[in-house]
Protein backbone atom coordinates (compact mmCIF):
# COMPACT_ATOMS: atom_id res chain seq x y z
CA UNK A 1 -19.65 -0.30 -6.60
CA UNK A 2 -16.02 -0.06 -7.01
CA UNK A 3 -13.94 1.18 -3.74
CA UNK A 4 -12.47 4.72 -4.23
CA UNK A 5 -9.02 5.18 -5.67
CA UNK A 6 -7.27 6.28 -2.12
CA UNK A 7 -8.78 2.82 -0.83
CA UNK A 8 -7.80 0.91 -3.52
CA UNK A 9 -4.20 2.18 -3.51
CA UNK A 10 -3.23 2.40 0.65
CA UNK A 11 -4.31 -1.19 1.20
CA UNK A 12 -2.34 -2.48 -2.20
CA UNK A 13 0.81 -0.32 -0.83
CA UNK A 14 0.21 -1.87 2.46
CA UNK A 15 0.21 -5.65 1.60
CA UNK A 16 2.93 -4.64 -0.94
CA UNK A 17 5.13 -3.34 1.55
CA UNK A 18 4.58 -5.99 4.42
CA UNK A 19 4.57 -8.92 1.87
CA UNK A 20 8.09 -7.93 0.30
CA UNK A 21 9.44 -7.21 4.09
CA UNK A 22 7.73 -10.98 5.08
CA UNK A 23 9.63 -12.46 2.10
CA UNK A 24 13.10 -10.68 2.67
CA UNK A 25 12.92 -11.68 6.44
CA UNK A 26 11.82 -15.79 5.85
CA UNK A 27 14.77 -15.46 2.93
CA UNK A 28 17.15 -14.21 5.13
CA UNK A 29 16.74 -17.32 7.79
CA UNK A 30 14.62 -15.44 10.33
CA UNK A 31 11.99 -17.58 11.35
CA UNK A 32 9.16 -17.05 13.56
CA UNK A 33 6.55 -14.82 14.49
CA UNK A 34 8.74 -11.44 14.59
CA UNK A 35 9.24 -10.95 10.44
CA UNK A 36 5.10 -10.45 10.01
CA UNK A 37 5.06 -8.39 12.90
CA UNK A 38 7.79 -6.43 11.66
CA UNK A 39 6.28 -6.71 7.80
CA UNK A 40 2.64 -5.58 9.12
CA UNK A 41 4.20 -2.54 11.24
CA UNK A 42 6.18 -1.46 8.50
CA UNK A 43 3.28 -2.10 5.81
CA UNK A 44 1.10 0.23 7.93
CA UNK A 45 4.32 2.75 8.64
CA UNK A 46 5.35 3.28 4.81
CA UNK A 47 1.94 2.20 3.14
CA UNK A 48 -0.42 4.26 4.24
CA UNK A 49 1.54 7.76 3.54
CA UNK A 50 2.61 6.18 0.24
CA UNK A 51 -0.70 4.81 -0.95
CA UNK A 52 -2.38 8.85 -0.36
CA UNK A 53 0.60 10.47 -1.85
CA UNK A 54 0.05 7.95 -4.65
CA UNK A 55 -3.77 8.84 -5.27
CA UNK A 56 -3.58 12.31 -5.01
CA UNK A 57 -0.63 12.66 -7.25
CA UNK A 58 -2.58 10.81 -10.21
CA UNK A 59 -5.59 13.04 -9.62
CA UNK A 60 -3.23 15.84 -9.72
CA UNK A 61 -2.01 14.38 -13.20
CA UNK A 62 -5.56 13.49 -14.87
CA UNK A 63 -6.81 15.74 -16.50
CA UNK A 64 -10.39 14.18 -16.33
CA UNK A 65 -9.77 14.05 -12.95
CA UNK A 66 -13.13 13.83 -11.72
CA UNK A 67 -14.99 11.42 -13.82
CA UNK A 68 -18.44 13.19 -15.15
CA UNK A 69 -21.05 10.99 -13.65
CA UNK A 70 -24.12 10.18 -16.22
């Protein structure tokens, strides 16, 4: 069974979010523990809101939004 969209989205905003602030810190010179803290707090700060806002706006936008079920 396939997870449902809001799941789907919210935890691929999430690791989106944390990996790209991960990356910029280790780029940047800062080394250590504090760039995946900071990259996991702000994953779960921005992600979350962004990943809902992101499923219900492209159920909003289907128009076969839900799918019939056989």
């Amino acid at each position: 069974m396939l997870p449902p969209l809001r799941t789907f989205l919210v935890s691929l905003w999430v690791a989106c979010v944390g990996g790209a602030v991960v990356v910029a810190g280790l780029s940047l010179g800062w080394v250590g523990w504090s760039p995946f803290v900071l990259g996991a707090a702000l994953g779960v700060i921005i992600g979350v809101p962004a990943g809902l806002w992101n499923a219900r706006y492209i159920k909003r936008k289907d128009p076969d939004w839900p799918p019939r079920r056989a």
